[in-house]
Protein backbone atom coordinates (compact mmCIF):
# COMPACT_ATOMS: atom_id res chain seq x y z
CA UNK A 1 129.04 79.05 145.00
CA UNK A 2 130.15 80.58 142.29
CA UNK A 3 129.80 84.25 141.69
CA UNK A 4 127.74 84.72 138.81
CA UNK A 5 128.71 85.98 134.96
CA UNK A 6 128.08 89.60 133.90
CA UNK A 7 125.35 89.69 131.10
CA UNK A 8 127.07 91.08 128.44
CA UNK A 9 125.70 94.77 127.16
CA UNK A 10 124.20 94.63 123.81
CA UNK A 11 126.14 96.49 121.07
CA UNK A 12 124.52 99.18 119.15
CA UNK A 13 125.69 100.36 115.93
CA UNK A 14 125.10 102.97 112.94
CA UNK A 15 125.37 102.89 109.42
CA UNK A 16 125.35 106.20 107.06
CA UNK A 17 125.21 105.63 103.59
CA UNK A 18 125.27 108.86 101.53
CA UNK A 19 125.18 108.96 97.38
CA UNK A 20 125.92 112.63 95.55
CA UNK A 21 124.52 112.72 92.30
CA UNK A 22 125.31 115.49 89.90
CA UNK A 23 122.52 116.97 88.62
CA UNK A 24 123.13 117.74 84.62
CA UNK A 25 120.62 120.44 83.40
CA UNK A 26 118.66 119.74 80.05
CA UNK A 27 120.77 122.30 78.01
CA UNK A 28 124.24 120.28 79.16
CA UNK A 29 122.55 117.07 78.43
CA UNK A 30 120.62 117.68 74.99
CA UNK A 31 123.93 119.23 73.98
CA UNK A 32 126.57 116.32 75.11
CA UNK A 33 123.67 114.24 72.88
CA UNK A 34 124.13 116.65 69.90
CA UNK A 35 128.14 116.59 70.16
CA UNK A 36 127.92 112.16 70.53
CA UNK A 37 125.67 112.16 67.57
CA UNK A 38 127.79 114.51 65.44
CA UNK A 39 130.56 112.82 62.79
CA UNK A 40 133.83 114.07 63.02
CA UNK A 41 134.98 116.25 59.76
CA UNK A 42 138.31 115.97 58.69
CA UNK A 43 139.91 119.07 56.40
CA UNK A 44 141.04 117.34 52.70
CA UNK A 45 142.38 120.00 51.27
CA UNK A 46 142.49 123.99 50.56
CA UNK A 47 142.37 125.34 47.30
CA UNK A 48 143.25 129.37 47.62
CA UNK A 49 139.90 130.32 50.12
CA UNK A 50 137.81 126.87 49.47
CA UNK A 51 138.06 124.26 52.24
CA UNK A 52 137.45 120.86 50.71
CA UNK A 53 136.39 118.65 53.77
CA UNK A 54 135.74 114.86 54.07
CA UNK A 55 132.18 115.12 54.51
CA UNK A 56 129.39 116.15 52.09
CA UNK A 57 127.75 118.96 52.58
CA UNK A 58 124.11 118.91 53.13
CA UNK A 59 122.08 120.18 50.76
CA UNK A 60 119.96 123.70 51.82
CA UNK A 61 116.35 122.88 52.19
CA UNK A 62 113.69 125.89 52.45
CA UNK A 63 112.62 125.85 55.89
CA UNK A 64 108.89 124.97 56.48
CA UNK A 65 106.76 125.45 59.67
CA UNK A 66 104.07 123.45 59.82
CA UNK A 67 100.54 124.77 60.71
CA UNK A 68 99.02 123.27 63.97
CA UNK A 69 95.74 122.19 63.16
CA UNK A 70 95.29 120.38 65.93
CA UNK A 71 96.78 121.12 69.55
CA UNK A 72 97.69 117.61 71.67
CA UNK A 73 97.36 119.05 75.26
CA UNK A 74 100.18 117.56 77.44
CA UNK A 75 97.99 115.61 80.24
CA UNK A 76 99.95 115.14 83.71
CA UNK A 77 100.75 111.65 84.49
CA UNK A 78 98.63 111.43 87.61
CA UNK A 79 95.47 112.77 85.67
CA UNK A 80 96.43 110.29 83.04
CA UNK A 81 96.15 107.53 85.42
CA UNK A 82 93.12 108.72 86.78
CA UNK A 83 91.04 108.95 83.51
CA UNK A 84 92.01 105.54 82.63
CA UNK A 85 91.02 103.91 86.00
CA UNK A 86 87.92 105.51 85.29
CA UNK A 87 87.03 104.70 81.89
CA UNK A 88 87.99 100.56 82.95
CA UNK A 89 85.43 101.73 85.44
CA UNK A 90 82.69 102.86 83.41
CA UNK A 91 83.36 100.62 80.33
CA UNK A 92 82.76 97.60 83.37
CA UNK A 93 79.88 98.68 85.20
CA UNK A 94 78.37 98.74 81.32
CA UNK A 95 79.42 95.07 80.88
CA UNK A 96 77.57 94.31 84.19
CA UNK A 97 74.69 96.14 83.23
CA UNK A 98 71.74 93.67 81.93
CA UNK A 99 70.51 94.65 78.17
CA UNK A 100 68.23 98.09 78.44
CA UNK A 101 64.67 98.44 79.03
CA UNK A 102 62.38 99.59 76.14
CA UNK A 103 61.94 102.80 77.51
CA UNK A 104 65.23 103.59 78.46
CA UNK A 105 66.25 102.52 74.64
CA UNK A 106 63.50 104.99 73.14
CA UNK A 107 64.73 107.77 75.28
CA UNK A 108 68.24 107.19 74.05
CA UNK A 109 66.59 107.28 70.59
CA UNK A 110 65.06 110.20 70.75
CA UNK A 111 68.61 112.04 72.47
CA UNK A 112 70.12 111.27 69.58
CA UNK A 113 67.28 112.54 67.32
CA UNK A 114 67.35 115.82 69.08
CA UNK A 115 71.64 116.13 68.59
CA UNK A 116 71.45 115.35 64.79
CA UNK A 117 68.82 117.85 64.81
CA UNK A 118 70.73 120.43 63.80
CA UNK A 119 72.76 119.07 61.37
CA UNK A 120 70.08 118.32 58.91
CA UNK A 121 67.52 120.17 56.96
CA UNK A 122 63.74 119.67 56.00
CA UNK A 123 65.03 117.09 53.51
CA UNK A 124 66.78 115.07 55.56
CA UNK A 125 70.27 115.75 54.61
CA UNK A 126 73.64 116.42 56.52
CA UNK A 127 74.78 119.98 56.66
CA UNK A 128 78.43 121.13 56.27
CA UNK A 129 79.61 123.21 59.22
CA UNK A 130 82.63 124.56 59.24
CA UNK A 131 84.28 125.11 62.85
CA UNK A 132 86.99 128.20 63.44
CA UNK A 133 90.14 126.94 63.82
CA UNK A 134 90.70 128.88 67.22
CA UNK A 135 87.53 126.77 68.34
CA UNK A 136 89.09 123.39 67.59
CA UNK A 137 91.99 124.36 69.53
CA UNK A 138 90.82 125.69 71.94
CA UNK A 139 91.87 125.28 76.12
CA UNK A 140 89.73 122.54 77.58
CA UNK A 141 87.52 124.05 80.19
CA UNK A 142 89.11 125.00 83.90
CA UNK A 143 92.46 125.37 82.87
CA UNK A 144 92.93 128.96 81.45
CA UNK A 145 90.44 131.11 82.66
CA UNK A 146 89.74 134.53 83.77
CA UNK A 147 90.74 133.39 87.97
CA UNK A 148 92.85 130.26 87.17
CA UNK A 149 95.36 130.41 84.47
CA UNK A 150 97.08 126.59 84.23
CA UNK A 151 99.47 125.90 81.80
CA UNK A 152 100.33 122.48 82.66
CA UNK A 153 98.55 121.63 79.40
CA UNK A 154 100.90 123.76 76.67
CA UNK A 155 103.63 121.93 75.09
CA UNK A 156 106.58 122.46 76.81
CA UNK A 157 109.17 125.60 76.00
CA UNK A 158 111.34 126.13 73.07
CA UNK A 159 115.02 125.31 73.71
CA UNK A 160 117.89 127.96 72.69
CA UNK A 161 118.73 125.01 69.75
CA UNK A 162 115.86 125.71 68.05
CA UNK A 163 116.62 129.32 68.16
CA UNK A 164 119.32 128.68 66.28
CA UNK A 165 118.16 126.53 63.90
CA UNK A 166 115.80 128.87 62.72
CA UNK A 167 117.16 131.86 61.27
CA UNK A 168 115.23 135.03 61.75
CA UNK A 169 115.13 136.56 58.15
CA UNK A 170 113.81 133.02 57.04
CA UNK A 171 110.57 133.36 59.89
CA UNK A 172 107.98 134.55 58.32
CA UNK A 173 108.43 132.69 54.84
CA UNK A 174 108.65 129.22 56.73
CA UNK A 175 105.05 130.30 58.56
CA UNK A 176 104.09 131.13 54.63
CA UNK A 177 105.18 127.51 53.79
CA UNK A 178 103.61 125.89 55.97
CA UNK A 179 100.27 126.94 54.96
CA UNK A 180 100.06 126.11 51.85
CA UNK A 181 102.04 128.62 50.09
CA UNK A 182 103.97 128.92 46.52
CA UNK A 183 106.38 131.29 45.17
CA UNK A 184 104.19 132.63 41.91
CA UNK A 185 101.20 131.43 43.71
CA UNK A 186 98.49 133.88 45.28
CA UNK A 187 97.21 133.46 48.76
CA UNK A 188 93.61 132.31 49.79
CA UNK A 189 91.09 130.42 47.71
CA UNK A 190 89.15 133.29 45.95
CA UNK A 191 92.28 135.67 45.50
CA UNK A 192 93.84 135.76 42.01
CA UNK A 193 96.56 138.42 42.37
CA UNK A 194 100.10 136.92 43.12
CA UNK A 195 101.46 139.57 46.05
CA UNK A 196 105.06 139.41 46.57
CA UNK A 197 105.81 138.83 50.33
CA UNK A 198 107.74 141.60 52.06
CA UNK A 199 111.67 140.37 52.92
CA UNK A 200 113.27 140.96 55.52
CA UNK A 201 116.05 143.51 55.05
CA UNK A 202 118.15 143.35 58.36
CA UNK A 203 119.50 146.71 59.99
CA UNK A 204 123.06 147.55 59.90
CA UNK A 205 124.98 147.40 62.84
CA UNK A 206 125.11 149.56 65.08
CA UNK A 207 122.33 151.54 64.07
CA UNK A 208 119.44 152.23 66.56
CA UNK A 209 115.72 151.98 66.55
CA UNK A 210 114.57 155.43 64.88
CA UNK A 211 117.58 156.28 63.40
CA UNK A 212 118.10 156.73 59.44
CA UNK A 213 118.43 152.93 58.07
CA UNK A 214 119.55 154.14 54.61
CA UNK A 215 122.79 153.12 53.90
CA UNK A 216 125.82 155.52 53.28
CA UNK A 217 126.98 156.40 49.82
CA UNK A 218 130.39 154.33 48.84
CA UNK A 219 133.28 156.26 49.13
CA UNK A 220 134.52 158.00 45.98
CA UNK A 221 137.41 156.47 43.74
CA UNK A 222 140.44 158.21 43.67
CA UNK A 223 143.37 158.34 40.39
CA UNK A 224 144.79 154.84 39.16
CA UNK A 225 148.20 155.35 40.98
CA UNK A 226 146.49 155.30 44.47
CA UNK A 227 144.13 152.30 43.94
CA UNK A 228 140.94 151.87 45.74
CA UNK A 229 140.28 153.34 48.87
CA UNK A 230 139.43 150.49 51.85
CA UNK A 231 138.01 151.03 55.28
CA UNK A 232 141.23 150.16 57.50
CA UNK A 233 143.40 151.22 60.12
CA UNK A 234 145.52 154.41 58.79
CA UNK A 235 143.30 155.37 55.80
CA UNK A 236 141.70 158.73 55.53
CA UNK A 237 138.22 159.81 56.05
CA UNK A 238 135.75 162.51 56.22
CA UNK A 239 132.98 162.60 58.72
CA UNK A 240 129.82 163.10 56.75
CA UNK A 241 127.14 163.38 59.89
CA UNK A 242 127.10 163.75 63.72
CA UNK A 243 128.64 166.64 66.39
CA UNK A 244 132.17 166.37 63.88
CA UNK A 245 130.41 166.85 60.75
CA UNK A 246 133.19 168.01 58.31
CA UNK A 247 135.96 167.21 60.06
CA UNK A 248 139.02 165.35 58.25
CA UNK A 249 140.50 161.99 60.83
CA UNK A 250 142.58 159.48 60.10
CA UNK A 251 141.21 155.75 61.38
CA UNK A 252 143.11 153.98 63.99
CA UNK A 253 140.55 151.43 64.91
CA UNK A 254 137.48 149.44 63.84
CA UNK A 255 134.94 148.23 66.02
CA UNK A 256 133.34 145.44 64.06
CA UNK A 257 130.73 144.35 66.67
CA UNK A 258 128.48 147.59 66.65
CA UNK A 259 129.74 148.77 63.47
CA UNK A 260 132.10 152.23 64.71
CA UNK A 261 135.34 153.61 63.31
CA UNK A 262 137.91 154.80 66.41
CA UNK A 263 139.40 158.38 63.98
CA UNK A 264 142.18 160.76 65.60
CA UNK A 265 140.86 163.88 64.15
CA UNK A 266 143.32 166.44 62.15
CA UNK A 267 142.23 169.29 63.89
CA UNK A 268 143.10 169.14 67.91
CA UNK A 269 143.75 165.53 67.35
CA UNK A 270 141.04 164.54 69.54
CA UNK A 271 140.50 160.86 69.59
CA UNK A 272 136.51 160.06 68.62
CA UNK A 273 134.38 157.07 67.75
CA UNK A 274 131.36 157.46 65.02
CA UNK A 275 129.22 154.98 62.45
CA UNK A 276 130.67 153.42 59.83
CA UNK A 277 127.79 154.99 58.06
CA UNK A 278 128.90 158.68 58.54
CA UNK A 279 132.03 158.49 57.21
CA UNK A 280 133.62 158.55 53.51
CA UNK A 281 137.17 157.68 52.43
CA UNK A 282 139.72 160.43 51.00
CA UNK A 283 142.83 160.20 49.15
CA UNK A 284 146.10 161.33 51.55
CA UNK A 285 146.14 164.23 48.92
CA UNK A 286 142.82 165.65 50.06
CA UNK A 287 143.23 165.22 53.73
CA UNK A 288 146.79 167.35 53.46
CA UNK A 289 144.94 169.62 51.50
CA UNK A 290 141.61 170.20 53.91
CA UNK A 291 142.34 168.65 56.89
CA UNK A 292 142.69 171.42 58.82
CA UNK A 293 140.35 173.28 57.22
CA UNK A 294 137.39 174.87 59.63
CA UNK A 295 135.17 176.42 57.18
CA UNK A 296 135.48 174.37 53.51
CA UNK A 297 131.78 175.03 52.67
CA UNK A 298 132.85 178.70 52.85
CA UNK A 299 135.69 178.37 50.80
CA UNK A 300 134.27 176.18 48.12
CA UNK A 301 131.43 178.53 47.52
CA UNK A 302 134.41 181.66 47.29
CA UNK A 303 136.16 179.45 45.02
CA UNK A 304 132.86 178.59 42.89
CA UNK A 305 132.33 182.35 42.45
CA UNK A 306 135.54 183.60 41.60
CA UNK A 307 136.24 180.97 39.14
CA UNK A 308 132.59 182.09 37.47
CA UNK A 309 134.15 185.67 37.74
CA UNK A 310 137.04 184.73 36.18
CA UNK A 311 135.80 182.71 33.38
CA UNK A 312 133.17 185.95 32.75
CA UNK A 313 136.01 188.34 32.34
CA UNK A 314 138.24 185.74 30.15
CA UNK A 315 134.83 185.91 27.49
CA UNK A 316 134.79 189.53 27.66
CA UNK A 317 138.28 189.65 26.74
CA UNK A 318 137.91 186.60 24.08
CA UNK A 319 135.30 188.70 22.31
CA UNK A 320 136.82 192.19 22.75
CA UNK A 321 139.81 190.48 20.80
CA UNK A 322 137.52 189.17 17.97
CA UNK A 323 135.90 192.30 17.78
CA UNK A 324 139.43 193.95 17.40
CA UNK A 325 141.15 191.54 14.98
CA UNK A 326 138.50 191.41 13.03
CA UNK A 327 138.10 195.43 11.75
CA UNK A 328 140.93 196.26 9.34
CA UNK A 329 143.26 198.75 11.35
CA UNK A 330 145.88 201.61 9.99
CA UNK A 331 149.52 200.55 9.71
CA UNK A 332 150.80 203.12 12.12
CA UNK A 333 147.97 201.60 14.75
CA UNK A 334 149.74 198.36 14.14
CA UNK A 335 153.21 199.60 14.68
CA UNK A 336 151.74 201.74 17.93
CA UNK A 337 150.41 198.44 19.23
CA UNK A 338 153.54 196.62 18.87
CA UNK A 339 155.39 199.45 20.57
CA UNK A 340 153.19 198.90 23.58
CA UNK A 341 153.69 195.25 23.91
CA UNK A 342 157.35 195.32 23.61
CA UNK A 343 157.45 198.22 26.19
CA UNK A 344 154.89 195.96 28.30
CA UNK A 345 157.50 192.99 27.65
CA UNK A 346 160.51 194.92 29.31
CA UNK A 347 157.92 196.06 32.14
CA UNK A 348 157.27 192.83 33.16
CA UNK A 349 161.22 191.78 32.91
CA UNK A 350 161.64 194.43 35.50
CA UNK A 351 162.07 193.72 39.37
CA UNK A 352 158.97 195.67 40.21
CA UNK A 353 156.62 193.72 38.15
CA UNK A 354 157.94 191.03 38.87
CA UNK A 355 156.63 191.36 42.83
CA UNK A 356 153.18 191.73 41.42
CA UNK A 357 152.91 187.89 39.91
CA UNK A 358 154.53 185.77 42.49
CA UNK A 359 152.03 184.51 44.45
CA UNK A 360 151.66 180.81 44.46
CA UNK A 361 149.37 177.76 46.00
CA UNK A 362 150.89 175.67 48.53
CA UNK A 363 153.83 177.65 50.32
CA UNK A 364 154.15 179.27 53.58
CA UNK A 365 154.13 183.02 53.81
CA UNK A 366 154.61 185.77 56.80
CA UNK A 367 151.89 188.36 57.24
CA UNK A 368 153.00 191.50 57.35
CA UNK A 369 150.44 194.44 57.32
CA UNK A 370 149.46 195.81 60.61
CA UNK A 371 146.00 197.45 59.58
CA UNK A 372 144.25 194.73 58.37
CA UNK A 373 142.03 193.12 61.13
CA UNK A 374 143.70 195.62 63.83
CA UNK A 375 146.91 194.06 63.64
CA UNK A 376 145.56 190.72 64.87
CA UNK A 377 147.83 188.46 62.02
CA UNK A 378 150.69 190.52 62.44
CA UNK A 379 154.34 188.62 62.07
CA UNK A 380 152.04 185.59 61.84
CA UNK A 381 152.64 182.55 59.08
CA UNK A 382 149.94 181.58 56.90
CA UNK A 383 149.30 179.13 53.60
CA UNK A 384 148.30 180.28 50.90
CA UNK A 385 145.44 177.98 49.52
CA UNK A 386 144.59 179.51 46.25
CA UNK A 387 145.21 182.39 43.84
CA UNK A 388 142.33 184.30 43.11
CA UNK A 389 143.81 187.10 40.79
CA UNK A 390 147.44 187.96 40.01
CA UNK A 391 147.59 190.47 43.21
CA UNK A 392 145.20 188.19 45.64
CA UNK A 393 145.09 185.21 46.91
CA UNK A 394 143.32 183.31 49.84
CA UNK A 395 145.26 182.35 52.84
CA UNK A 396 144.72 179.28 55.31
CA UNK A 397 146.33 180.10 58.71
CA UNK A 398 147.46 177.73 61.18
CA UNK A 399 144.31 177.90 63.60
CA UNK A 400 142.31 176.50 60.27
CA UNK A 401 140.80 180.07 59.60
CA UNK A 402 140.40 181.33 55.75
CA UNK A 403 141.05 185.18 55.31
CA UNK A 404 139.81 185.64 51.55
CA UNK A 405 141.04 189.18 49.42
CA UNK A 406 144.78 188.72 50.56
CA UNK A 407 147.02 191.41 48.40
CA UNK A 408 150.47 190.63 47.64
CA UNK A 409 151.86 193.63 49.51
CA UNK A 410 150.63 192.28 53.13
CA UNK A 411 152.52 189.16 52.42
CA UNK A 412 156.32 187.95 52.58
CA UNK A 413 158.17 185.04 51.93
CA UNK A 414 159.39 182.57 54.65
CA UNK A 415 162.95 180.32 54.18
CA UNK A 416 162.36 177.46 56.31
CA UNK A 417 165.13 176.50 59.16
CA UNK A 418 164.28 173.18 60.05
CA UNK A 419 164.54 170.11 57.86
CA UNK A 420 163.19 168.86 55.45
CA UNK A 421 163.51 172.49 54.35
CA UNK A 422 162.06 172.75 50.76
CA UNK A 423 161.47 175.48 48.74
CA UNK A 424 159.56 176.63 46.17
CA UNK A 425 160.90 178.99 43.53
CA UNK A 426 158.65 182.25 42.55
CA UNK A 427 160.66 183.89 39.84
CA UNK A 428 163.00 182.91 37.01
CA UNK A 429 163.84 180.28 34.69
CA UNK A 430 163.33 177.66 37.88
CA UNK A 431 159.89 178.93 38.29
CA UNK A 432 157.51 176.06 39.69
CA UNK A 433 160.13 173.73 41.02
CA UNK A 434 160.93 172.61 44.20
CA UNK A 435 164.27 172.20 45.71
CA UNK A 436 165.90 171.65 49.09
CA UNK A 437 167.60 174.08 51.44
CA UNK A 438 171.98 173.70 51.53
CA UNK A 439 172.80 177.03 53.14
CA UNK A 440 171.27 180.42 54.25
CA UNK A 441 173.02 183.41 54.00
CA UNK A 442 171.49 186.39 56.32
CA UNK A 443 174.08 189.16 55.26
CA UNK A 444 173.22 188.84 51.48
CA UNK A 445 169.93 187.01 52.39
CA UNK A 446 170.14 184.80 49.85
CA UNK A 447 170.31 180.77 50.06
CA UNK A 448 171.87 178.07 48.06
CA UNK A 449 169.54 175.43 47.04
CA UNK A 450 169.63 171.94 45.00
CA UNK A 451 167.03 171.54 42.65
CA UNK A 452 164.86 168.31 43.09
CA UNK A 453 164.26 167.33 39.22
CA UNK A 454 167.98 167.94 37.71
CA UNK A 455 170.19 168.38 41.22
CA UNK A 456 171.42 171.45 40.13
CA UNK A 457 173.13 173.67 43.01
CA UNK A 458 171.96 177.57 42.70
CA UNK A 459 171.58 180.31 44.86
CA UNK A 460 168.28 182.41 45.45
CA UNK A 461 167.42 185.73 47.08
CA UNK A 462 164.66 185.19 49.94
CA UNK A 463 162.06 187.39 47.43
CA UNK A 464 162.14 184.64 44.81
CA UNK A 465 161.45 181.68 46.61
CA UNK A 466 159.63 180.39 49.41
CA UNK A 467 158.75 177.35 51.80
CA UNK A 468 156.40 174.76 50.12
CA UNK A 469 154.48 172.65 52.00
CA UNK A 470 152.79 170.85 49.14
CA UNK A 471 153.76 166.84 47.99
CA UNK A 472 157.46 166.65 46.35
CA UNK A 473 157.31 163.88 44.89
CA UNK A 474 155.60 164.94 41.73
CA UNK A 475 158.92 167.26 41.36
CA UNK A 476 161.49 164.75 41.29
């Protein structure tokens, strides 16, 4: 007999079937929708700034937001499903129900009776009641309450689109709109005044809660041959307000984004950033001329009341000369008087005198008098910044510091060494131009120098002229 056949083992396989789904949020979604829907714009032409595209541009309507009179509660789905099951329910038990009773109908009758009730007067007719608008919209009971708050009823949240498409200055007029109101229209049923709303005035950038929102005054004009002055990188300015009130920079950045200028100060050249709105724009003439100025309040004020001074003493003289001239003198007091001039003519022809009136603006000097301020300028070079008589003047020195009452005799003249080595001449027939260094000559201390306007070649002792550290080009 034949052995018998192995049963054969049952197989037993798996199967694993695994689908990924990307999930796209609502933001991706709504705005692949947006970009699908929009019509490509194609550029036609450009006419100096103007784009001219293929499209139309739509027309700017005033933005309106409509008043909700009414709220529609979003219902869940499930709930949904539920209230309908149960009003087939009810609506079919009252088809089953036989016809009612004459009881039951006169108690229904007299239900109603008692909830018209209050809507009626003595005479039998309907009152109007008006209902607060909060009231009509208000939360259905059990949703938002003091221990439950439920939300599941609101309308859902605002995306970040209509955000945008809202603009925040235009707000509060599209609220206005959209309840009923008018430019040139007043507000309310009984009012009869037309009040102007208030607009919104947005704050510049940059500019913090509590600070000053009033804008800075526009920078001053300065002569035709310089044009306008323009916020930029390399103009001057002049920091109005802040820690570096006073203080003469020129720009080297701009931060547009919060509204700050990036200035390199003249004095230390520290590197700082401040507002936009503490800042005013100076000609490159002012900033060579204060820049490095420390005290310029000081020294405007000095200048304001010497120049009063002066202009006092120039009257007194004005009408001591009228008085004079206009008394009929002696002929020998006439000849005396033209004596004295002439001899005051030679005087001032003389070397001496001529020391006494050669103080200028704008050139560099050496100070030489060891008593005044214990010796602490001694040997030290100074500018002098303005002439306050013909034997004073007030001097700028190079740590920004004004001395005022500066005599001639403490001072000295300085020959530059180092190119560009100009000059400025004190005394002569050249006096008031400018001309550039050739060749110094220590022995005779003189130094020959070519004049600027006509290129004439002459030689100068160092008494008669000195550096100049004002603009040359008005001397060419």
């Amino acid at each position: 007999m034949a052995a018998a056949a192995p049963a054969e083992k049952a197989g037993l396989s798996f199967k694993f079937s695994k689908k990924v789904e990307n999930k796209i949020l609502s933001c991706e979604k709504n705005r692949t929708e947006r970009e699908a829907n929009e019509e490509k714009d194609y550029v036609v032409s450009v006419d100096e700034s103007v784009v001219k595209s293929s499209l139309p541009k739509a027309e700017k309507k005033e933005l309106v937001i409509p008043l909700i009179k009414n709220n529609v509660w979003r219902v869940p789905k499930s709930e949904k499903l539920v209230t309908e099951k149960d009003a087939e329910d009810i609506d079919i038990s009252y088809e089953d129900k036989a016809e009612l009773s004459l009881e039951q109908q006169a108690i229904k009758e007299i239900l109603a009776e008692a909830a018209n009730s209050g809507n009626s007067d003595s005479k039998g007719t309907t009152k109007d009641m008006s209902i607060p608008l909060l009231m009509q919209n208000k939360v259905p009971d059990g949703f938002e309450t003091d221990d439950k708050v439920d939300v599941s009823l609101r309308a859902e949240e605002s995306t970040l689109e209509d955000y945008e498409s809202v603009p925040i200055e235009e707000y509060g007029l599209a609220m206005l709109r959209g309840m009923g109101w008018n430019p040139g229209k007043p507000i309310g049923a009984r009012c009869t005044e037309i009040a102007k709303p208030i607009e919104a005035v947005l704050r510049p950038k940059g500019l913090g809660l509590g600070a000053d929102s009033k804008m800075a005054k526009p920078p001053p004009l300065v002569a035709k041959e310089d044009g306008d002055l323009v916020l930029r990188t390399g103009a001057y300015i002049r920091i109005e307000q802040g820690s570096h009130k006073d203080l003469y920079g020129q720009v080297e950045g701009l931060d547009d984004e919060n509204a700050r200028v990036i200035v390199k100060l003249a004095l230390g050249g520290k590197t700082v950033t401040v507002s936009e709105l503490f800042v005013s724009l100076v000609s490159k003439k002012d900033y060579q001329k204060y820049g490095k100025l420390l005290n310029k309040e000081k020294y405007d004020d000095y200048k304001r009341k010497h120049e009063a001074q002066e202009e006092e003493v120039a009257e007194k003289r004005r009408d001591e000369r009228e008085r004079h001239t206009s008394h009929k003198r002696p002929r020998v007091e006439k000849e005396r008087e033209s004596s004295k001039l002439a001899e005051k003519r030679e005087r001032s022809r003389s070397p001496k005198r001529k020391e006494q009136f050669w103080l200028r603006p704008q050139i560099r000097v050496r100070f030489i008098d060891r008593k005044y301020k214990n010796g602490k300028y001694y040997n030290t070079k100074m500018t002098i910044e303005d002439v306050t008589s013909r034997t004073t003047c007030m001097c700028n020195t190079e740590d920004g510091k004004i001395l005022e009452d500066i005599k001639a005799s403490m001072l000295e003249t300085v020959i530059p060494r180092k190119p560009p080595a100009h000059v400025l001449v004190l005394l002569g027939s050249y006096c008031g131009q400018v001309g550039s260094v050739l060749k110094r000559d220590k022995e005779r201390c003189c130094a020959t120098v070519q004049m600027l306007y006509d290129k004439a070649v002459l030689d100068f002792n160092y008494d008669s002229i000195s550096e100049y550290t004002g603009d040359i080009s008005h001397h060419y």
